[in-house]
Protein backbone atom coordinates (compact mmCIF):
# COMPACT_ATOMS: atom_id res chain seq x y z
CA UNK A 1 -68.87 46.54 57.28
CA UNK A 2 -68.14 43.23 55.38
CA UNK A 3 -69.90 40.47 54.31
CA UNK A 4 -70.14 37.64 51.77
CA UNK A 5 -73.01 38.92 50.49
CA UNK A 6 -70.96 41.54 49.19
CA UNK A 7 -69.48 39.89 46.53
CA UNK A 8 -72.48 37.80 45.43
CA UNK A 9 -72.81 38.63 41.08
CA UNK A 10 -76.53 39.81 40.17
CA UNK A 11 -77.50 36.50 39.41
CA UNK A 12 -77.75 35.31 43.19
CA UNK A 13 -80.18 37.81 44.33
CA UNK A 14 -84.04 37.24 43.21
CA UNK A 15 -84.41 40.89 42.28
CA UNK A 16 -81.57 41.21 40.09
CA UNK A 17 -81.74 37.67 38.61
CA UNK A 18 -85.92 37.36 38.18
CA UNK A 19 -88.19 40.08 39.65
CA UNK A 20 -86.95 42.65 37.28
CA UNK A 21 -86.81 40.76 34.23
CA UNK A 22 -89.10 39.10 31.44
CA UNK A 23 -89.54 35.21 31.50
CA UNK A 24 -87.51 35.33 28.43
CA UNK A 25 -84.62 37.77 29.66
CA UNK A 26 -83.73 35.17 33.51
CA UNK A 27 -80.53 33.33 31.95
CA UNK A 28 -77.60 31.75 33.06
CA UNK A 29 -79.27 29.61 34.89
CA UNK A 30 -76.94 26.47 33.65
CA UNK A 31 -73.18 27.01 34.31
CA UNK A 32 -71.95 23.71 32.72
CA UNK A 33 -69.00 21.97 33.86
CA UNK A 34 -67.57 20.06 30.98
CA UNK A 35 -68.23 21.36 27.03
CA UNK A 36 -70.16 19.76 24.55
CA UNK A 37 -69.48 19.65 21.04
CA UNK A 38 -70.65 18.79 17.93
CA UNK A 39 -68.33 16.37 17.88
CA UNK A 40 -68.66 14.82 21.39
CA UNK A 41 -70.46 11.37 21.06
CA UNK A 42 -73.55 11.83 22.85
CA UNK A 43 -75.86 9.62 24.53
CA UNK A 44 -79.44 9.98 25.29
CA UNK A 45 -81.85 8.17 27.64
CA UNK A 46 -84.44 8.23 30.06
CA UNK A 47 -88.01 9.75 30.54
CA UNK A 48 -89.89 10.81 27.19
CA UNK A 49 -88.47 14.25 27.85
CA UNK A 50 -85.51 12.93 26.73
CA UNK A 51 -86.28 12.26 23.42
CA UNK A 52 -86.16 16.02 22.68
CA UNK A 53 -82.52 15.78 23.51
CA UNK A 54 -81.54 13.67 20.77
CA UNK A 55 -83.82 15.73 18.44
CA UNK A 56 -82.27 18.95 19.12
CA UNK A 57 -78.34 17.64 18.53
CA UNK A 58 -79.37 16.16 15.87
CA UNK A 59 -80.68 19.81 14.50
CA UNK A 60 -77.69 21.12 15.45
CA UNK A 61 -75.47 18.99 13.43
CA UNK A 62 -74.25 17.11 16.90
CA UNK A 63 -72.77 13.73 17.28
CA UNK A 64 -76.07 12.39 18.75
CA UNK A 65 -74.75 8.30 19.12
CA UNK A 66 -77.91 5.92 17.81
CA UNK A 67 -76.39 2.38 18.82
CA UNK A 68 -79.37 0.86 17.13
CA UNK A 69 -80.84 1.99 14.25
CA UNK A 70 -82.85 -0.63 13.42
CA UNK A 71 -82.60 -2.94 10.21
CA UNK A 72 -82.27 -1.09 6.78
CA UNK A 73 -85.29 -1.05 4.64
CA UNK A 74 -87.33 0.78 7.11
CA UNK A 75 -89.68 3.45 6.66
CA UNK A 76 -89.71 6.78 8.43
CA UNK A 77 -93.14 5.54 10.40
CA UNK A 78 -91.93 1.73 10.85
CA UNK A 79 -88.88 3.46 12.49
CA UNK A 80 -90.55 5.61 14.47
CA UNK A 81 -93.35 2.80 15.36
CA UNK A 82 -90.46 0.22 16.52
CA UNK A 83 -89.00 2.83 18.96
CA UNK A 84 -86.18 2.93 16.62
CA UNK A 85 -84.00 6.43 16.68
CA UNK A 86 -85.92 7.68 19.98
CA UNK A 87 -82.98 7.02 22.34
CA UNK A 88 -79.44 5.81 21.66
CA UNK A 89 -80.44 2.44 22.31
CA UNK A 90 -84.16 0.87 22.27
CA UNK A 91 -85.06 0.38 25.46
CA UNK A 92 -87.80 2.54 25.73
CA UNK A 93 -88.66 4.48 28.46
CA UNK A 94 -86.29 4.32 31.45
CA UNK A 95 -88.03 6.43 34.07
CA UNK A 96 -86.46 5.60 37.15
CA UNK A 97 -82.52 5.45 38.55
CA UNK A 98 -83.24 1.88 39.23
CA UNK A 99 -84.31 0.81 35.71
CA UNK A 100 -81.48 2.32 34.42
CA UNK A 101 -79.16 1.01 36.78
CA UNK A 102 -80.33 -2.93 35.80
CA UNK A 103 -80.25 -2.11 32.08
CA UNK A 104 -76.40 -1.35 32.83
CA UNK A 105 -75.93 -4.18 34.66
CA UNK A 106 -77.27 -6.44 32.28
CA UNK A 107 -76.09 -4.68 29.47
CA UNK A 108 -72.47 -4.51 31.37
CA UNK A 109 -72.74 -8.21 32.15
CA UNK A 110 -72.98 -7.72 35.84
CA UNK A 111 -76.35 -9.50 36.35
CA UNK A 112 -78.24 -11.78 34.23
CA UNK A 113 -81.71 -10.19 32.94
CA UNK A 114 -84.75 -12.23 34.84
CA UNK A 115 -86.24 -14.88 32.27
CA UNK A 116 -90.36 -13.10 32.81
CA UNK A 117 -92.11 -12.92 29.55
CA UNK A 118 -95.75 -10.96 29.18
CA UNK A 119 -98.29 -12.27 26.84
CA UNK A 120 -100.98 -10.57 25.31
CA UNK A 121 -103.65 -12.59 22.34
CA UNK A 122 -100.98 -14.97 22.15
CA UNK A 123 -97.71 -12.58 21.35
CA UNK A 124 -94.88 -11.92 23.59
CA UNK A 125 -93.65 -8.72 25.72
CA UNK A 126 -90.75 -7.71 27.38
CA UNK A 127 -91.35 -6.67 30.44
CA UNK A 128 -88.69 -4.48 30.64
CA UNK A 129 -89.50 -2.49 27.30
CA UNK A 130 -92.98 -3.54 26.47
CA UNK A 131 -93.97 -1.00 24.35
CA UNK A 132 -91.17 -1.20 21.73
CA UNK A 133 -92.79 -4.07 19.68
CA UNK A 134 -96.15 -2.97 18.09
CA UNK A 135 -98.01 -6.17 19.06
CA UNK A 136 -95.44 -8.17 20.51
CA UNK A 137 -93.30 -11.00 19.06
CA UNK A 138 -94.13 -14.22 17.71
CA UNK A 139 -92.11 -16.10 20.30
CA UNK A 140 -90.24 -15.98 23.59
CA UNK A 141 -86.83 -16.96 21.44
CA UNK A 142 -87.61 -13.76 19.37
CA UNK A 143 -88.03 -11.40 21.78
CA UNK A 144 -84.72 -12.12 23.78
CA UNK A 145 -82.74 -11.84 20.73
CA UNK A 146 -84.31 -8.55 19.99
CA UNK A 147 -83.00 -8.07 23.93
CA UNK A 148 -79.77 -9.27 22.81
CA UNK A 149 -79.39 -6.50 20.54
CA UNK A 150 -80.72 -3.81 22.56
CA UNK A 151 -77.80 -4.76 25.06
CA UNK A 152 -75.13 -4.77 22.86
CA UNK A 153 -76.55 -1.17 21.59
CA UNK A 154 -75.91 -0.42 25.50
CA UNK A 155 -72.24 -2.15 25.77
CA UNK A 156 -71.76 0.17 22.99
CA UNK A 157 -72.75 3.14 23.56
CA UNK A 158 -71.06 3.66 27.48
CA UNK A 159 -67.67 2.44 25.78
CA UNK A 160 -68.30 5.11 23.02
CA UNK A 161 -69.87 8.07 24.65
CA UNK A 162 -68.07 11.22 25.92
CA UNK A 163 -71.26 12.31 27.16
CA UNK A 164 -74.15 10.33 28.87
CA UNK A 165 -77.51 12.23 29.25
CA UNK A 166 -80.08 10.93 31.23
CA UNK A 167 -83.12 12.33 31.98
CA UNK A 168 -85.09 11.12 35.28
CA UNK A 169 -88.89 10.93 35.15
CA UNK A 170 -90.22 9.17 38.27
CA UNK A 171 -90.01 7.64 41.77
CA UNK A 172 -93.03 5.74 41.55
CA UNK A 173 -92.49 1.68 39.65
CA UNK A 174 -93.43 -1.48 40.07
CA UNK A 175 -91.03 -4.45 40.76
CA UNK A 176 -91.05 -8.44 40.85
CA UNK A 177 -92.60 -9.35 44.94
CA UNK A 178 -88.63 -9.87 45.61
CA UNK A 179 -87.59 -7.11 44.60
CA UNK A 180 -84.71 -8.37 41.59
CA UNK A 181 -86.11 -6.72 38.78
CA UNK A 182 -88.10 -3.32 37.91
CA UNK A 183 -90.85 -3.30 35.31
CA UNK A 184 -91.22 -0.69 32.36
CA UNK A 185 -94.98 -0.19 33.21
CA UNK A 186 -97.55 -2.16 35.90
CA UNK A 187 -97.98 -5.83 34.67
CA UNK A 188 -101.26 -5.68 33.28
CA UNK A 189 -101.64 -2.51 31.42
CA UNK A 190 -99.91 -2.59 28.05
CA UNK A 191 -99.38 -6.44 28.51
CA UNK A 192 -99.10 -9.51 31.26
CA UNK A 193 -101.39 -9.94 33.93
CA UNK A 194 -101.33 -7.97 37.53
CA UNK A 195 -101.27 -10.37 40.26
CA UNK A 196 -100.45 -8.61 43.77
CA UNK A 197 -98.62 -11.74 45.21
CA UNK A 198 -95.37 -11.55 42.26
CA UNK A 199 -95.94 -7.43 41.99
CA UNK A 200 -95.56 -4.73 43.82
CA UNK A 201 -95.52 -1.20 43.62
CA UNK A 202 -92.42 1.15 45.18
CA UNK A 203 -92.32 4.89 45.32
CA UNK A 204 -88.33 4.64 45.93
CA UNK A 205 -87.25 7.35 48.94
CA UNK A 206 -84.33 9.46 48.85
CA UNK A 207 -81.23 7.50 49.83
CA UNK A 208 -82.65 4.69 47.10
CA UNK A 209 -82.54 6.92 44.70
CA UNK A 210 -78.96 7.91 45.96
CA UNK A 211 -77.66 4.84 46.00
CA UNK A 212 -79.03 3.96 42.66
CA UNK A 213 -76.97 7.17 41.08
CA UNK A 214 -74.05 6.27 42.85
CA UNK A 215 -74.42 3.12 41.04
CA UNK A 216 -75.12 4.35 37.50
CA UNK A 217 -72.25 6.36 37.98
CA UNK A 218 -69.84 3.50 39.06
CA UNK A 219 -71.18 1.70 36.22
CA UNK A 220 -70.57 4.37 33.61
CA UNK A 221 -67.22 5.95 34.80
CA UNK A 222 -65.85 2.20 35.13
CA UNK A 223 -66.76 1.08 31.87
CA UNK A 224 -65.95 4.38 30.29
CA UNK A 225 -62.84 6.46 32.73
CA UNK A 226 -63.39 9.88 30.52
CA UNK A 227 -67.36 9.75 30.27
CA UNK A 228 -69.48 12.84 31.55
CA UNK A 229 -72.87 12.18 32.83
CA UNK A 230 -75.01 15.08 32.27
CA UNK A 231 -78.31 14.85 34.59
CA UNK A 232 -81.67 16.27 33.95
CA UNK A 233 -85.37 16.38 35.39
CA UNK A 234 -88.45 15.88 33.66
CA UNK A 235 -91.06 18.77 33.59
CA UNK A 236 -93.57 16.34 32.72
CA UNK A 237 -96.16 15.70 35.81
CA UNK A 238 -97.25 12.00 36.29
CA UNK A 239 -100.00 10.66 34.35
CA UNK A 240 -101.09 8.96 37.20
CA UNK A 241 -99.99 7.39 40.98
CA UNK A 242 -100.61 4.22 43.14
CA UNK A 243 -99.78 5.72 46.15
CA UNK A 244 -103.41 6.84 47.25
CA UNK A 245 -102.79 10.81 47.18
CA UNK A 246 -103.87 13.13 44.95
CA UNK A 247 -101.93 13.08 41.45
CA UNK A 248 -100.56 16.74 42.19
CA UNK A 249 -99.14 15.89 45.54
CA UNK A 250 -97.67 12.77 44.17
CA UNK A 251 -95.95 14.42 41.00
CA UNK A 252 -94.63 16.68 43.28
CA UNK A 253 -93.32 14.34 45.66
CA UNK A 254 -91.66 12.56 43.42
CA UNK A 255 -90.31 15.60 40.78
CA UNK A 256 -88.91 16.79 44.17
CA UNK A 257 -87.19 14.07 45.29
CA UNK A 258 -85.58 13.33 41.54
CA UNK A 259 -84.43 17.28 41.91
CA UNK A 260 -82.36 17.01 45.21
CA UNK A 261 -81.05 13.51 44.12
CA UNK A 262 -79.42 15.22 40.89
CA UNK A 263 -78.32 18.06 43.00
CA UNK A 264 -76.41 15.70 45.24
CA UNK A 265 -74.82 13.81 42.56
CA UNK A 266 -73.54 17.30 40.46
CA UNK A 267 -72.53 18.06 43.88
CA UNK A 268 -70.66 15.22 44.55
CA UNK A 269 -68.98 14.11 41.29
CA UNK A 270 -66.73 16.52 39.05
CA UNK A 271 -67.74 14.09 35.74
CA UNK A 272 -71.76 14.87 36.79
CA UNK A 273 -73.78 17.78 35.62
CA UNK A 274 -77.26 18.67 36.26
CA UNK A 275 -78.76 20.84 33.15
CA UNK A 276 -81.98 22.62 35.05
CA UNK A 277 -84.51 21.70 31.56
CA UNK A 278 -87.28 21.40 34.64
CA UNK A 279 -86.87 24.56 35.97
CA UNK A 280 -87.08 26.11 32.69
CA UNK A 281 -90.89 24.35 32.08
CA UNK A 282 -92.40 24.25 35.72
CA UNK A 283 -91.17 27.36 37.70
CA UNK A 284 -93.99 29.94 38.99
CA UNK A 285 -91.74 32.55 36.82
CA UNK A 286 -92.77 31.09 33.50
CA UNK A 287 -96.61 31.15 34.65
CA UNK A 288 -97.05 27.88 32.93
CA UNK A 289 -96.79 29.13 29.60
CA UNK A 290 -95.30 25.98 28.60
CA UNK A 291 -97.66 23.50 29.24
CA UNK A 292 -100.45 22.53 26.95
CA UNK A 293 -103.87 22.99 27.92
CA UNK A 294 -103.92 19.55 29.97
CA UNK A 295 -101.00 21.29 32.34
CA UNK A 296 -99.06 18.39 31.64
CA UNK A 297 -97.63 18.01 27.83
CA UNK A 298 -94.86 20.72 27.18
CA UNK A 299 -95.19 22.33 24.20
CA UNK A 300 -92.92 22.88 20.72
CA UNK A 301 -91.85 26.48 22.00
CA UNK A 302 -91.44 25.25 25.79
CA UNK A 303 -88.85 22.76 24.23
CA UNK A 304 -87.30 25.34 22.15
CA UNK A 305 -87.09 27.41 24.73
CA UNK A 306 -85.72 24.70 27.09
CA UNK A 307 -82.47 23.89 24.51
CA UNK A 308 -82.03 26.95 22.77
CA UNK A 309 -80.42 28.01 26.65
CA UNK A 310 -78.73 24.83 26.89
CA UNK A 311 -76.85 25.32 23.24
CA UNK A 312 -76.16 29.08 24.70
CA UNK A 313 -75.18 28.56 27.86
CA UNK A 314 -72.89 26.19 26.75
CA UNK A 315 -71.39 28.45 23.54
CA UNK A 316 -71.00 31.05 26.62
CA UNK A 317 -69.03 28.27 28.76
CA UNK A 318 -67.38 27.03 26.04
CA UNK A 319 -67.20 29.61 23.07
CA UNK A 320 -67.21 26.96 19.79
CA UNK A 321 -65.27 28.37 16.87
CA UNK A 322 -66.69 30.06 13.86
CA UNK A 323 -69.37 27.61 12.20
CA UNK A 324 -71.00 28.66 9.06
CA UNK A 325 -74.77 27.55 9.46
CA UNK A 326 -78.45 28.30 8.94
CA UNK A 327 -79.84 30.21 11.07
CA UNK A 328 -83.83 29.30 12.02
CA UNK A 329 -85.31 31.50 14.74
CA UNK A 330 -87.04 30.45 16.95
CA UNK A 331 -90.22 32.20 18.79
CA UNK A 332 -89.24 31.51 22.50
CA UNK A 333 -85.23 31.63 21.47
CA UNK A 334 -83.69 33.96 23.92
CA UNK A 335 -81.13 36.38 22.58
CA UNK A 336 -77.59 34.60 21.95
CA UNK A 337 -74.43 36.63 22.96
CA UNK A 338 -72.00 37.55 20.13
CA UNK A 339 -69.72 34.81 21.16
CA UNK A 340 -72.52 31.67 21.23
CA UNK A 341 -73.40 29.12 18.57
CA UNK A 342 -76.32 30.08 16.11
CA UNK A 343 -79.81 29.19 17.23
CA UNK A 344 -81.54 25.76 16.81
CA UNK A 345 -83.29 24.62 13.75
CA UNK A 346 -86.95 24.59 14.71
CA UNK A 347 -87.64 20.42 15.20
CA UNK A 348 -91.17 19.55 12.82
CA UNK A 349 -94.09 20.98 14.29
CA UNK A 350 -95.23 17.22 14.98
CA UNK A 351 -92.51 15.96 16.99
CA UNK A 352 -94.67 16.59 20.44
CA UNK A 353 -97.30 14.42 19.33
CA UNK A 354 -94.63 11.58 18.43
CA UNK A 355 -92.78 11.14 21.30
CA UNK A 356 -92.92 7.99 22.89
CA UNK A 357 -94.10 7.71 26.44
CA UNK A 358 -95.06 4.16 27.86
CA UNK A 359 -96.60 6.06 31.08
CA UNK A 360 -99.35 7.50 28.78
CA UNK A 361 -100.95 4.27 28.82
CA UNK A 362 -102.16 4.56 32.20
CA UNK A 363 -104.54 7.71 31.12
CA UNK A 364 -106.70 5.30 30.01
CA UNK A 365 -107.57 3.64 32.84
CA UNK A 366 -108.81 6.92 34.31
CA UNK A 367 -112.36 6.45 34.92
């Protein structure tokens, strides 16, 4: 007797592919559809998860694409402190496929950004990246060339890329009471003032989300015919929700319904990817070993863990020529085959603690 079933490698069966094996022995999880090389330009964006990203091809001796570094003179901290060097472009956090679908359209001069301003003790913040000014600007004039810049850094990097990585974060945001334009974070918590007749929160549903990646892709592959758009999930469970459920059920919710809409979109588009970096962190069969104690910060070696199989399974995609490098091991590294690239070079043990998330905020409003 014949079946499909048959024919299916070790890898599609759960006894095979998990049950018999360490945490640190399931691979090939990823089988990536496009390579990428040290010297592809690559751009990163999206939840805070994605800041590891950047960090880890720029370890690696990768063409990680910074679009705005920031003025020279700056210190190390000051650059760091700005939101300089986090993502290719400073924008800050973009956790939803909405945000980052106006942020191209402004950027791509497709829409004109809405002329809102927060104020906090007389400074100004963006509402769209509140958090990248330590204590706002001095004036309204200031902080939309500041804007200006960060757009250009945008323009830039989609013409330039060869690979666009974005990382989704959340479902849940809060919008203008018509609906235009998408806030960073709630008006009222790192700056402006709430007021439930010109906000409102959305928890955007499935075909939303859809539609909003078909956009982002339109955007992208129009601006930029030979880009690849490489997907990803954050791990990272919400800080908190407005939708009146529990905080688990909500994270869930809305990790879920990121999860499927990447799925579609790899499924649907030969220049998408999806690279599984949130199966690697939240599946039963790691038991949670990479979560800090608050079950919701990843840790150093859940990272490491997390990219040392995306730089493998792409060297086994893709085998890179012969590089001569430094090899740094890792704790959580799985083994490499012969044919991949070395392993990467162990980021600084305090580069957790420095990522920037703007949804953190809301922890402390947690009574």
């Amino acid at each position: 007797m014949s079946h499909p079933y048959l024919s299916v490698p070790p890898e599609g069966f759960w006894k095979t592919a998990v049950a018999d094996r360490s945490p640190f022995e399931i691979s090939n999880l990823w089988a990536p559809k496009f390579p990428i090389t040290p010297d592809s330009r690559i751009v990163t964006a999206g939840s805070c998860f994605a800041q590891h990203f950047g960090r880890a091809l720029v370890a690696r001796g990768y063409n990680w694409l910074d679009a705005e570094p920031g003025p020279h003179g700056l210190s190390p901290q000051q650059r760091h402190d700005y939101h300089y060097g986090a993502f290719s472009f400073r924008t800050g956090n973009i956790y939803t496929p909405r945000m980052m679908r106006q942020w191209l359209q402004w950027a791509l001069g497709h829409a004109d950004v809405p002329d809102e301003v927060w104020q906090k003790d007389g400074r100004y913040f963006d509402p769209f990246r509140p958090a990248v000014e330590p204590g706002g600007f001095s004036s309204p004039d200031e902080l939309r060339l500041s804007r200006a810049d960060t757009l250009a850094a945008i323009r830039e990097s989609v013409v330039q890329a060869n690979v666009f990585v974005f990382t989704l974060g959340l479902t849940e945001a809060w919008q203008s009471a018509d609906g235009l334009a998408e806030y960073a974070v709630c008006p009222g918590t790192v700056a402006g003032t709430f007021d439930a007749e010109r906000h409102k929160f959305v928890n955007h549903p499935y075909r939303a989300l859809v539609s909003e990646m078909t956009a982002i892709v339109k955007l992208l592959t129009r601006a930029n015919r030979s880009v690849k758009i490489l997907l990803t999930v954050s791990p990272v469970p919400l800080t908190a929700t407005a939708t009146g459920h529990h905080v688990l059920l909500a994270s869930s919710h809305s990790k879920s319904m990121l999860r499927a809409v990447v799925g579609a979109m790899a499924d649907s588009y030969p220049a998408v990817d999806y690279f599984p970096s949130y199966e690697f962190i939240t599946n039963p069969v790691f038991r949670g070993m990479f979560f800090g104690p608050n079950m919701r910060s990843v840790t150093q070696a859940g990272v490491d863990f997390v990219m040392a199989n995306f730089f493998r399974d792409q060297a086994t995609a893709y085998p890179p020529a012969p590089r001569r490098r430094t090899v740094v091991r890792t704790n959580f590294e799985p083994p490499l085959p012969a044919q991949a690239a070395d392993p990467a070079v162990q980021p600084s043990p305090n580069s957790i603690a420095d990522l920037h998330c703007e949804e953190e905020i809301l922890s402390a409003f947690a009574r």
